[in-house]
N, C-alpha and C. Protein backbone atom coordinates (compact mmCIF):
# COMPACT_ATOMS: atom_id res chain seq x y z
N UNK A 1 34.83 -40.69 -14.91
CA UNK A 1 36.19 -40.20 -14.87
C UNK A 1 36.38 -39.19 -13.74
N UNK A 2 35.63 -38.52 -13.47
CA UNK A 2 35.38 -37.18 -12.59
C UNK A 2 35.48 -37.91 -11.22
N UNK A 3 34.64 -39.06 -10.65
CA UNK A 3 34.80 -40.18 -9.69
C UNK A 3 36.27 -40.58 -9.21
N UNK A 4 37.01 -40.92 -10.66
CA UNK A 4 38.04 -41.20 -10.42
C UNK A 4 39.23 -40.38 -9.90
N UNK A 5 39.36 -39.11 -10.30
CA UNK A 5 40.27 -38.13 -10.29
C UNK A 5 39.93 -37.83 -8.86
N UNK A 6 38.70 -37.61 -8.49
CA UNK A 6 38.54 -37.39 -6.89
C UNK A 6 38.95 -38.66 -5.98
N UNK A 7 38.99 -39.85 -6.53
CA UNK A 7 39.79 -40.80 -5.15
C UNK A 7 41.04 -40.99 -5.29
N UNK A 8 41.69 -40.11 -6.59
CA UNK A 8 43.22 -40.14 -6.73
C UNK A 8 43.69 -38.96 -6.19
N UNK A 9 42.85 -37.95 -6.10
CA UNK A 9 43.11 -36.67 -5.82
C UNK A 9 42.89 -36.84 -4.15
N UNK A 10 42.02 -37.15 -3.22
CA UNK A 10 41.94 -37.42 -2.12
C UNK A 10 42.93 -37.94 -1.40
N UNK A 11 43.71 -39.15 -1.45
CA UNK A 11 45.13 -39.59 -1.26
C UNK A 11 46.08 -38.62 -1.20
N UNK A 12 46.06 -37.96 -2.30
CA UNK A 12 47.25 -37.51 -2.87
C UNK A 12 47.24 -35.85 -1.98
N UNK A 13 45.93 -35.69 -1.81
CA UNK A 13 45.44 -34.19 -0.93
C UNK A 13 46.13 -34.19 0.57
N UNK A 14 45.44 -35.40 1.18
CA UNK A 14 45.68 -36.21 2.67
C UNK A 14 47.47 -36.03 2.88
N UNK A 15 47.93 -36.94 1.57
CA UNK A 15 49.38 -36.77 2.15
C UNK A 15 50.47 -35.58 2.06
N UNK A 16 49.53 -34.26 1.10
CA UNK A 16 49.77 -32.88 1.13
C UNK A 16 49.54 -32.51 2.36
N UNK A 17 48.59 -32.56 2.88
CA UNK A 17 48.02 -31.93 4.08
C UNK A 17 49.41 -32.46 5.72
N UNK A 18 49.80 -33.62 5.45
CA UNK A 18 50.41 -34.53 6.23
C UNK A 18 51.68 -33.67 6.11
N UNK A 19 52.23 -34.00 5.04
CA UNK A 19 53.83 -33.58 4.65
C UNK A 19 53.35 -31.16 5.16
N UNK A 20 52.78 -30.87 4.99
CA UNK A 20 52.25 -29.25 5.25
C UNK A 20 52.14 -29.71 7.69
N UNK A 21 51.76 -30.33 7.49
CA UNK A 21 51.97 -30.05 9.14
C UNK A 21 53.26 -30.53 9.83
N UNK A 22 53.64 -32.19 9.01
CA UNK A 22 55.00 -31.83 9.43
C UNK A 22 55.91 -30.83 9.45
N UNK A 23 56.02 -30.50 8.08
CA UNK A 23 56.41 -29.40 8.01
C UNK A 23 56.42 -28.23 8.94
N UNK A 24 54.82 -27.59 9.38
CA UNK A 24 54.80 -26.75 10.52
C UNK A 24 55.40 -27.03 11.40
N UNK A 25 55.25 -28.41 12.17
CA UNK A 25 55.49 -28.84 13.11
C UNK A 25 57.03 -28.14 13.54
N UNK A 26 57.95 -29.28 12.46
CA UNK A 26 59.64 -28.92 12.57
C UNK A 26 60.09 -27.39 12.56
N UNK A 27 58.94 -26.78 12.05
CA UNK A 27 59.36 -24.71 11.88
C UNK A 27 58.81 -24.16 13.14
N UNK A 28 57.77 -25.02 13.75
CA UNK A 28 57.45 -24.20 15.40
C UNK A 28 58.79 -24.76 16.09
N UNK A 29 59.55 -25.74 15.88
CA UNK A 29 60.26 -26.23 17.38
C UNK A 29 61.54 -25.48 16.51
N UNK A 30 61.65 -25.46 15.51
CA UNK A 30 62.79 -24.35 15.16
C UNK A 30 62.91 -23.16 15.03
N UNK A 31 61.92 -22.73 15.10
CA UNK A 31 61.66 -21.07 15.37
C UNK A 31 62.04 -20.47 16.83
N UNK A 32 61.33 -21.20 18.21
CA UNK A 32 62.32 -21.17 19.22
C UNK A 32 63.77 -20.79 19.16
N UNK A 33 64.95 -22.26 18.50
CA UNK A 33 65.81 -21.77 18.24
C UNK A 33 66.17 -20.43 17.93
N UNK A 34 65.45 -19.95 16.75
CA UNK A 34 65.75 -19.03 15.79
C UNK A 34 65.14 -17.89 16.56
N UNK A 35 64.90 -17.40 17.43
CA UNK A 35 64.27 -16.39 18.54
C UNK A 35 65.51 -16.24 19.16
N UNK A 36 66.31 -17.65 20.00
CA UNK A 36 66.82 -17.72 20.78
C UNK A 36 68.22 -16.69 19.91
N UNK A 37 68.51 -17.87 18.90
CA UNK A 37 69.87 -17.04 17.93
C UNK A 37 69.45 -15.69 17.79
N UNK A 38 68.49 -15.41 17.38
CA UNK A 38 68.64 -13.83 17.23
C UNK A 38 68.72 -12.96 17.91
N UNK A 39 67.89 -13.15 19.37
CA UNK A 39 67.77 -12.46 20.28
C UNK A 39 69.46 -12.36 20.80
N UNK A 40 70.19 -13.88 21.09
CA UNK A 40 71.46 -13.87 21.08
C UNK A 40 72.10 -12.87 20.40
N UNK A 41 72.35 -13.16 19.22
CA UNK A 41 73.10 -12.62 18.24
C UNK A 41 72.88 -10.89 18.43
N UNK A 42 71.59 -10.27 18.69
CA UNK A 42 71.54 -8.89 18.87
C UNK A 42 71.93 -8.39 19.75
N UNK A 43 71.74 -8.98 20.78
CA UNK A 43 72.18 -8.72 22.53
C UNK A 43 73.66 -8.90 22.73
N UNK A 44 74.25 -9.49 22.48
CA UNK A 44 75.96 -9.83 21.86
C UNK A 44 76.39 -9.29 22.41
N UNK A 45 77.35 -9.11 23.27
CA UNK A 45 78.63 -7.64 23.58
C UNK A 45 77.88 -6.79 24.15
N UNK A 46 78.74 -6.00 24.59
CA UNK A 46 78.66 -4.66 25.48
C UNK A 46 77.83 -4.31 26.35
N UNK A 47 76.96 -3.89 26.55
CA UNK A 47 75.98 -3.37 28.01
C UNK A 47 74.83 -4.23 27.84
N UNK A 48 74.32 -5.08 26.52
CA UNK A 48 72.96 -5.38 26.34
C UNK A 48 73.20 -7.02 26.50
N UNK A 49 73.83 -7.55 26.88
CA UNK A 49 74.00 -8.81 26.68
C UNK A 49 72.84 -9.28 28.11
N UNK A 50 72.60 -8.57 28.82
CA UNK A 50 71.79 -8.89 29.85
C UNK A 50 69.90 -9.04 29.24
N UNK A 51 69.96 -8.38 28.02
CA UNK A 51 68.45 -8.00 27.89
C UNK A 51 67.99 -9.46 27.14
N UNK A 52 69.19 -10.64 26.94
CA UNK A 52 68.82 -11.64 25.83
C UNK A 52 67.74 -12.39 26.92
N UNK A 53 67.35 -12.75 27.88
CA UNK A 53 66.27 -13.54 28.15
C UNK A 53 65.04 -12.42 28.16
N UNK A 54 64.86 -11.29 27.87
CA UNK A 54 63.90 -10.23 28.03
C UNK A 54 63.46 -10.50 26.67
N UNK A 55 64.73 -10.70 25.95
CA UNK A 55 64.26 -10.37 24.26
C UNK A 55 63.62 -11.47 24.21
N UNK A 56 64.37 -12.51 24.33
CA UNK A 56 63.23 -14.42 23.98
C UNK A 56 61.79 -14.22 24.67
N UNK A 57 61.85 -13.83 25.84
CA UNK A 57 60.49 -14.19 26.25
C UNK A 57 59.38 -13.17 25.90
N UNK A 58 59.77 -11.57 25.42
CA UNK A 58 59.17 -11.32 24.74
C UNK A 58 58.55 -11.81 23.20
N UNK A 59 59.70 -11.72 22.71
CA UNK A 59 59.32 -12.56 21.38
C UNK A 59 58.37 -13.70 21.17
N UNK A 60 59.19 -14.41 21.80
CA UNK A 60 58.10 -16.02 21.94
C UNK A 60 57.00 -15.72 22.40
N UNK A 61 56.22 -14.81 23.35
CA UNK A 61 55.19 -14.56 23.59
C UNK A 61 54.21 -14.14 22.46
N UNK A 62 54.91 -13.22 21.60
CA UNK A 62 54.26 -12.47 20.56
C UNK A 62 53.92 -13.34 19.34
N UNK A 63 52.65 -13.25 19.10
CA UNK A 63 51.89 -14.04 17.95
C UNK A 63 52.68 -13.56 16.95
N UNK A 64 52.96 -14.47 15.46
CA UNK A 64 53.69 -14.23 14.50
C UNK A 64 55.22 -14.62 14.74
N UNK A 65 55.56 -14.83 15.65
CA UNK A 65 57.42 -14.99 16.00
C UNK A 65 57.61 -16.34 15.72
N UNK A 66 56.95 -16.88 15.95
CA UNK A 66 57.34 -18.60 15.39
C UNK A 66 57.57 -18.60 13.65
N UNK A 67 58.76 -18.85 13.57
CA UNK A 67 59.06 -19.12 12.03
C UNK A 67 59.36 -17.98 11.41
N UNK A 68 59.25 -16.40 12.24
CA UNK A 68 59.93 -15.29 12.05
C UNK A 68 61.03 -15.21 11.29
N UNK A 69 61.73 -14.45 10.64
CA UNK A 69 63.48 -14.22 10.56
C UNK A 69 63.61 -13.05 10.90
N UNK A 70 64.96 -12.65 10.96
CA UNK A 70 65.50 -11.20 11.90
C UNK A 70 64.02 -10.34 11.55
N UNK A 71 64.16 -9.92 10.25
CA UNK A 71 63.43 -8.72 9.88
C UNK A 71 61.90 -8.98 10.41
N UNK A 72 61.64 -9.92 10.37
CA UNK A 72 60.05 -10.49 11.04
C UNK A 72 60.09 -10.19 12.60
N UNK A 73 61.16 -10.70 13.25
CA UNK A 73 61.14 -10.70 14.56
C UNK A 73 61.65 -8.84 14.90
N UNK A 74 62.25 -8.13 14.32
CA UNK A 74 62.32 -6.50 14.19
C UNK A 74 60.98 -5.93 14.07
N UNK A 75 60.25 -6.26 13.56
CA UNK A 75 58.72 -5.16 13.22
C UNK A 75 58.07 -6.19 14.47
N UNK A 76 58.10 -7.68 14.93
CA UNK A 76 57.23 -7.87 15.99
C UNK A 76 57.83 -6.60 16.77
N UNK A 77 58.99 -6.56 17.32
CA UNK A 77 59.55 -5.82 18.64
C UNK A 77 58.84 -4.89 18.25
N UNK A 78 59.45 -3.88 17.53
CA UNK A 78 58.93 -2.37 17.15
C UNK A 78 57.30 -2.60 17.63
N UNK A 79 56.25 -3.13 16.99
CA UNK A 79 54.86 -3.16 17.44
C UNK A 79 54.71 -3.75 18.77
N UNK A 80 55.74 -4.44 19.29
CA UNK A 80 55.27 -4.71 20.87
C UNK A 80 55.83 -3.31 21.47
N UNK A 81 56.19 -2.56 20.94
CA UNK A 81 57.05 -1.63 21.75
C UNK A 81 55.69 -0.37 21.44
N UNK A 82 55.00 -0.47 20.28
CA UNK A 82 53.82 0.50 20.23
C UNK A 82 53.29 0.46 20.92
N UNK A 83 52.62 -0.91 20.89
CA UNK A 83 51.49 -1.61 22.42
C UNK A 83 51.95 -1.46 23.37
N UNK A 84 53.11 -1.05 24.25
CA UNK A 84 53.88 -0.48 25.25
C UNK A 84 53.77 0.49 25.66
N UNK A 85 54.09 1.33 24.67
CA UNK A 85 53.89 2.93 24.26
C UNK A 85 51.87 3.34 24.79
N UNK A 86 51.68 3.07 24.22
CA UNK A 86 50.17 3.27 24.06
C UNK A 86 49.63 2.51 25.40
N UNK A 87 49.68 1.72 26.07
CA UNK A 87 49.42 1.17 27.36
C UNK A 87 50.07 2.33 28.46
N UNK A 88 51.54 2.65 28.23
CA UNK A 88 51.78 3.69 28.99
C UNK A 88 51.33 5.07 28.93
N UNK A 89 50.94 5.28 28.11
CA UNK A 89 49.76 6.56 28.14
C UNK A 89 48.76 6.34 29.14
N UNK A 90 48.17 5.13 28.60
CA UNK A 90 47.03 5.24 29.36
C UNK A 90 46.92 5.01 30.91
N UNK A 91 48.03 4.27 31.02
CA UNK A 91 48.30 4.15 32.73
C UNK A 91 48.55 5.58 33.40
N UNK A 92 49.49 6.35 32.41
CA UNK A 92 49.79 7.86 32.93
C UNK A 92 47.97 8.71 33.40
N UNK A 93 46.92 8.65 32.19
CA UNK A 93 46.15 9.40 32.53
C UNK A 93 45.50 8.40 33.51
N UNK A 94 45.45 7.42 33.65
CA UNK A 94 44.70 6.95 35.08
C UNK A 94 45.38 7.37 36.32
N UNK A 95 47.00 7.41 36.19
CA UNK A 95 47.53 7.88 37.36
C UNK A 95 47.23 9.41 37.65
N UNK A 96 46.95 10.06 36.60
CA UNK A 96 46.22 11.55 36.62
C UNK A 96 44.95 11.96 37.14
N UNK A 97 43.94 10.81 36.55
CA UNK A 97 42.48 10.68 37.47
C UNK A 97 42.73 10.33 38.20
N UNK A 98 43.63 9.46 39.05
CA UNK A 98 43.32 9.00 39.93
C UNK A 98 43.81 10.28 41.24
N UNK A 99 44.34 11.37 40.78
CA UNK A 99 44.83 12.52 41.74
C UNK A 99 45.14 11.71 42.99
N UNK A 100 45.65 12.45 44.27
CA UNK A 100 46.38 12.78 45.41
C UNK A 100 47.94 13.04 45.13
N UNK A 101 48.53 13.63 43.57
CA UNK A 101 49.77 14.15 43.76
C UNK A 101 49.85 15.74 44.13
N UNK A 102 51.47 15.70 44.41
CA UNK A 102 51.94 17.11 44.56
C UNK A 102 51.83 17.72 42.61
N UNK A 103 52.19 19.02 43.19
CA UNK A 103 52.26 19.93 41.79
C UNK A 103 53.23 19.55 41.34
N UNK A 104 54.18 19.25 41.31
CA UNK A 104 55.47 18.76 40.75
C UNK A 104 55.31 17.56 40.52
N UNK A 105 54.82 16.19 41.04
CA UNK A 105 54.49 15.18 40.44
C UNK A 105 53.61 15.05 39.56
N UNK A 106 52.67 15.87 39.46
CA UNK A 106 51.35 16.17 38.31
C UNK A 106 52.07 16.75 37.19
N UNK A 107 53.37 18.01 37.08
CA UNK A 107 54.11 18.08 36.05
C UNK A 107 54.98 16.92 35.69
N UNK A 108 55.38 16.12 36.56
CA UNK A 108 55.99 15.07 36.16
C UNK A 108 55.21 13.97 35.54
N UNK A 109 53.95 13.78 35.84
CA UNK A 109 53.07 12.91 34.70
C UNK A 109 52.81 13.95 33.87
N UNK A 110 52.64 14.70 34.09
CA UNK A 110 52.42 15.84 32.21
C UNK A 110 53.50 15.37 31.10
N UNK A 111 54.99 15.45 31.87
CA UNK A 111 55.62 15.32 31.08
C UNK A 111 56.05 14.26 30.63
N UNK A 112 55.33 12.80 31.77
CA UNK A 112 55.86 11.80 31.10
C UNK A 112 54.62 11.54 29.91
N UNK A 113 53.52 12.34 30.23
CA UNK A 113 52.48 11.52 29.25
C UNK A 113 52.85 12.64 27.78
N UNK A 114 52.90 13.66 27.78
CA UNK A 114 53.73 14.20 26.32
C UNK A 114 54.45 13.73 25.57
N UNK A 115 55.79 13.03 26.70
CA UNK A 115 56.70 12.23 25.76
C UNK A 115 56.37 10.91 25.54
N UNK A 116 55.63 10.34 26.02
CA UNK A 116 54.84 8.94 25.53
C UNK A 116 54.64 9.35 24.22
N UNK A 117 53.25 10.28 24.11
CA UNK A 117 52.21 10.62 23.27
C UNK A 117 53.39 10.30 21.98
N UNK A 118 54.38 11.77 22.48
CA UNK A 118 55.08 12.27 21.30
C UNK A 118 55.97 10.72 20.63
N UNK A 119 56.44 9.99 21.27
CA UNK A 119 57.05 8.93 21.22
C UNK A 119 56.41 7.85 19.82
N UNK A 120 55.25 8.20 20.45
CA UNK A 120 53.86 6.70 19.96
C UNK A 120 54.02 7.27 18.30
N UNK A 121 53.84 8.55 17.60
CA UNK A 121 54.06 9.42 16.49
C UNK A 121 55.92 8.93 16.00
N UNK A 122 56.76 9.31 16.76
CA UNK A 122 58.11 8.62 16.41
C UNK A 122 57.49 6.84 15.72
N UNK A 123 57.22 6.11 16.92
CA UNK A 123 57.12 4.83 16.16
C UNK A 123 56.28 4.54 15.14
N UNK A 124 55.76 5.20 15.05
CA UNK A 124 54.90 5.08 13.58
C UNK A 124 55.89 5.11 12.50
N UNK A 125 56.62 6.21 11.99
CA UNK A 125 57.56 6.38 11.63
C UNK A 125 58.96 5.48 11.22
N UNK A 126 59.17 4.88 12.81
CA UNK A 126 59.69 4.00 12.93
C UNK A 126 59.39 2.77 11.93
N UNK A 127 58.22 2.51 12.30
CA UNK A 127 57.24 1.16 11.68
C UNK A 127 57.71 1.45 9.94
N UNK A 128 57.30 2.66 9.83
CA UNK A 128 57.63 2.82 7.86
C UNK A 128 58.79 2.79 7.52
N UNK A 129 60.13 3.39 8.44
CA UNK A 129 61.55 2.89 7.82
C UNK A 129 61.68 1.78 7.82
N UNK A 130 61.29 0.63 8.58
CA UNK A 130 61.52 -0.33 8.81
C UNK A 130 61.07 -1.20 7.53
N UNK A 131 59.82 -0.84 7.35
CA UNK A 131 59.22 -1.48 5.96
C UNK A 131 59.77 -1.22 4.49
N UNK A 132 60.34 0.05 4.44
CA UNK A 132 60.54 0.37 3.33
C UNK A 132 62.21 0.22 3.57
N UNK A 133 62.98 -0.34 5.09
CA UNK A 133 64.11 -0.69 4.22
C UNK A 133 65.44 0.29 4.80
N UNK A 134 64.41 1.38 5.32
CA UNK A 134 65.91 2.73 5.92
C UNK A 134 66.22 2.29 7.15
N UNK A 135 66.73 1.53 7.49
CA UNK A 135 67.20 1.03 8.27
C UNK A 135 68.38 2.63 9.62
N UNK A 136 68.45 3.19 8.80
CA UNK A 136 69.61 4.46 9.27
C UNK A 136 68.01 5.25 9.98
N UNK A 137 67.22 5.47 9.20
CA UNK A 137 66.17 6.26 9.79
C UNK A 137 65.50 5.57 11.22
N UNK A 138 64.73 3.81 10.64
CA UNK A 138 65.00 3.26 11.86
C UNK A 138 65.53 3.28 13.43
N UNK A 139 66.60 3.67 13.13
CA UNK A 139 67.61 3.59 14.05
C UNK A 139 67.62 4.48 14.72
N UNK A 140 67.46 6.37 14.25
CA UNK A 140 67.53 7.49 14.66
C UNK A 140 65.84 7.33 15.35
N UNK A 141 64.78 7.09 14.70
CA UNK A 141 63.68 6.99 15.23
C UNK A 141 63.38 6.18 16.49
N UNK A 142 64.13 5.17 16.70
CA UNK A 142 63.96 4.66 17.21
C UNK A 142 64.71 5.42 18.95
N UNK A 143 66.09 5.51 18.87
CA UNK A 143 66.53 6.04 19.83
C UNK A 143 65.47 7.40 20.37
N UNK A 144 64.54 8.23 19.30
CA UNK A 144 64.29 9.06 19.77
C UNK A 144 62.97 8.63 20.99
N UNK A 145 62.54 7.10 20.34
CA UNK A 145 61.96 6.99 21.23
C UNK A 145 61.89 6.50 22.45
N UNK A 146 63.05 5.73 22.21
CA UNK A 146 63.47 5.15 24.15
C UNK A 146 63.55 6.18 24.80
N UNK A 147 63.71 7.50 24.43
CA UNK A 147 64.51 8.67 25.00
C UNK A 147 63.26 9.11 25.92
N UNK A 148 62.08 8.92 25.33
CA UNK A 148 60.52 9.01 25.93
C UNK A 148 60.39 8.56 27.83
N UNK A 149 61.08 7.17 27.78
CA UNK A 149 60.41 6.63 28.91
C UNK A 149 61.77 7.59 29.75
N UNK A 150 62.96 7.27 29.57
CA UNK A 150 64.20 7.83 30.42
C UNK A 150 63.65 9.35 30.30
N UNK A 151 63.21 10.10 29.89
CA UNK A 151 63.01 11.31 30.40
C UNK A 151 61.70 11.78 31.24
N UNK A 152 60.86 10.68 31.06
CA UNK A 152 59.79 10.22 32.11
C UNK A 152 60.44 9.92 33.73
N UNK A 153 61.31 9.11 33.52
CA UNK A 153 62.32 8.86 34.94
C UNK A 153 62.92 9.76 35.38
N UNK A 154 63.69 10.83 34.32
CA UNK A 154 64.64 11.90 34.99
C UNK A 154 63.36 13.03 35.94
N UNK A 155 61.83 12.54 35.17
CA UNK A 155 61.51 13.76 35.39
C UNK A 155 60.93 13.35 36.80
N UNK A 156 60.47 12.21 36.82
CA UNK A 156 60.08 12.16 38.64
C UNK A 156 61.52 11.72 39.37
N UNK A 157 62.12 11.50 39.31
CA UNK A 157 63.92 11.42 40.13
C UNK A 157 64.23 12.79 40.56
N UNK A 158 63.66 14.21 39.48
CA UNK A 158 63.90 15.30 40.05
C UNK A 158 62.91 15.65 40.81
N UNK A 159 62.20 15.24 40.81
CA UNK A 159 60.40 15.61 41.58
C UNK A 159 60.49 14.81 43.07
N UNK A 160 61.25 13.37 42.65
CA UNK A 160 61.14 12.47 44.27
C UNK A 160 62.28 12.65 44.92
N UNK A 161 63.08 13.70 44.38
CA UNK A 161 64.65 13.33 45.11
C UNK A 161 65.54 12.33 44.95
N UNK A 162 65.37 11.64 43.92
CA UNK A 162 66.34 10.15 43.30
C UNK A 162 64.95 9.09 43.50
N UNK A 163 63.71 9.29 44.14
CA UNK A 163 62.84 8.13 44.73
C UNK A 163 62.59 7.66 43.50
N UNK A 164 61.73 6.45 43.71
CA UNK A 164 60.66 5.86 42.61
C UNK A 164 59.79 6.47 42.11
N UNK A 165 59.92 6.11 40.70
CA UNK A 165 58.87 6.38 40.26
C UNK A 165 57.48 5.54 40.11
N UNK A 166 56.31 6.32 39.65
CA UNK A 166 54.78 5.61 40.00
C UNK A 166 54.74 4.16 38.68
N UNK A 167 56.10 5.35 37.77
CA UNK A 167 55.94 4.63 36.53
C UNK A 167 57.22 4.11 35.83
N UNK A 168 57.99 3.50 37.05
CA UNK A 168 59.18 2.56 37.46
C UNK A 168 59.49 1.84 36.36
N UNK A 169 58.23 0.15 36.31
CA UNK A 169 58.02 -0.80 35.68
C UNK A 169 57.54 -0.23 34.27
N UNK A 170 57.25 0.28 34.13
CA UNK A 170 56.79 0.80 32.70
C UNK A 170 57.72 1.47 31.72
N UNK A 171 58.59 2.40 32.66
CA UNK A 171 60.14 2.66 31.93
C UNK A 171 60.60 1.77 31.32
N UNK A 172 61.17 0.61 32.32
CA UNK A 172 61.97 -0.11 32.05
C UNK A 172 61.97 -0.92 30.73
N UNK A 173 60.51 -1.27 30.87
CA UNK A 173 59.78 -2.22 30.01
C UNK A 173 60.22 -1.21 28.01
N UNK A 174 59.44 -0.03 28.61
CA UNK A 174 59.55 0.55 27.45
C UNK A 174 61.23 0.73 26.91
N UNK A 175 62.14 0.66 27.54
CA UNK A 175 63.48 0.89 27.60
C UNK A 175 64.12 0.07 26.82
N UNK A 176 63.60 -1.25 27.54
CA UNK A 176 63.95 -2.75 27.06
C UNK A 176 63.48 -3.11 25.55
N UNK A 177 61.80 -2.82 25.34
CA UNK A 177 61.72 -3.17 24.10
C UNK A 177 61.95 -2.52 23.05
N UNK A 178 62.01 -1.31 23.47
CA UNK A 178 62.54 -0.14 22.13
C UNK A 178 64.37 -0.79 21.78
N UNK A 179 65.14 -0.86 22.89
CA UNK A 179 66.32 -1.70 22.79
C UNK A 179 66.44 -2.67 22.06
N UNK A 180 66.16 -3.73 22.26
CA UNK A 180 65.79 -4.79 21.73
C UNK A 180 65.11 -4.91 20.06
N UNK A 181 64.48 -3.86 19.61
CA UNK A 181 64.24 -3.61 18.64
C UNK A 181 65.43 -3.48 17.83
N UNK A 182 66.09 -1.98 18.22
CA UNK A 182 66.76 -1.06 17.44
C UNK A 182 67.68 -2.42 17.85
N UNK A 183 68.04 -2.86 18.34
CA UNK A 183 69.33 -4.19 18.51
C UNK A 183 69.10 -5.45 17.33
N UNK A 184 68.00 -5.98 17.60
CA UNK A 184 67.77 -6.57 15.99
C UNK A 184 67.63 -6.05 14.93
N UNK A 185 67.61 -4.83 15.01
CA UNK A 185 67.91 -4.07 13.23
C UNK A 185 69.06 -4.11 12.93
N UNK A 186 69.80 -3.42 14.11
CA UNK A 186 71.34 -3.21 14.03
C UNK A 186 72.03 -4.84 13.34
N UNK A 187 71.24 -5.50 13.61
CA UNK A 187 72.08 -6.93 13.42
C UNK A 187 71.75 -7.44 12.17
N UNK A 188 70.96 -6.79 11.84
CA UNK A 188 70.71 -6.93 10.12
C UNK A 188 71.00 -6.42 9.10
N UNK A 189 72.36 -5.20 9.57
CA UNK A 189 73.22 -4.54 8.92
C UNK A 189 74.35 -5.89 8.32
């Protein structure tokens, strides 16, 4: 009997296993979509409508986003925006070892690597409203931390005379995904 139940059960396993990848299958090529809509849908109107191919190709890059929904694709951003955070630290103290600045550009990486630091502590924070739901806290946490990289910029713009900064691309980046975050929360109001 035991014989038997295993070559009825084998069939019956096979075409579980079959109907479970189709399945995957149709939720990877629709998850795309569903990146695309959301990222859409957050970016919508007013000044951010430019960041929607920033938001997809972040997303889609990020492991876990396939088959996401808003709130899934919100905590990816937020944690790509940690890994952001925390990469820009560390580029700051290499730009620190690596010396040949003026005194005023060496305060200007002081202060961009403080408000990183201090930033990386905000998103933590961030990460727990998000989980537990405060969406209002979220939101305040979150702005406090974009506020990190733009005051990194104000602070070498006053140091270069309006010039570039060392840590240009890294603003931006951080700018964008903290945006993009707090923009898919907002849309889940």
């Amino acid at each position: 009997m035991a014989a038997r139940l295993v070559s009825v059960s084998v069939p019956f396993l096979l075409l579980l296993l079959l109907l479970a990848v189709l399945a995957g299958s149709r939720a990877a090529l629709a998850s795309a979509g569903t990146v695309e809509q959301i990222c859409a849908k957050a970016t919508s109107g007013g000044s951010h409508s430019g960041l929607a191919p920033f938001c997809v190709a972040s997303l889609q890059a990020a492991p876990g986003s396939a088959g996401a929904d808003a709130r899934g694709l919100a905590a990816i951003a937020t944690n790509l925006t940690l890994a952001n955070y925390t990469a820009a630290v560390a580029t700051i103290k290499e730009l620190q070892k690596r010396g040949g600045w003026s005194a005023p550009q060496r305060d200007a990486l002081a202060t961009c690597r403080t408000r990183y630091i201090e930033a990386l502590n905000v998103v933590h924070s961030a990460v727990h409203a998000l989980a537990t739901g405060r969406l209002q806290d979220y939101a305040a946490d979150m702005g406090v931390v974009g506020k990190a990289a733009t005051d990194c910029e104000d602070a070498f713009g006053a140091v270069n005379s309006g010039g570039r900064s060392p840590l240009r691309k890294v603003d931006e980046d951080a700018v964008n995904l903290t945006t993009v975050a707090a923009l898919i929360v907002r849309s889940l109001k």
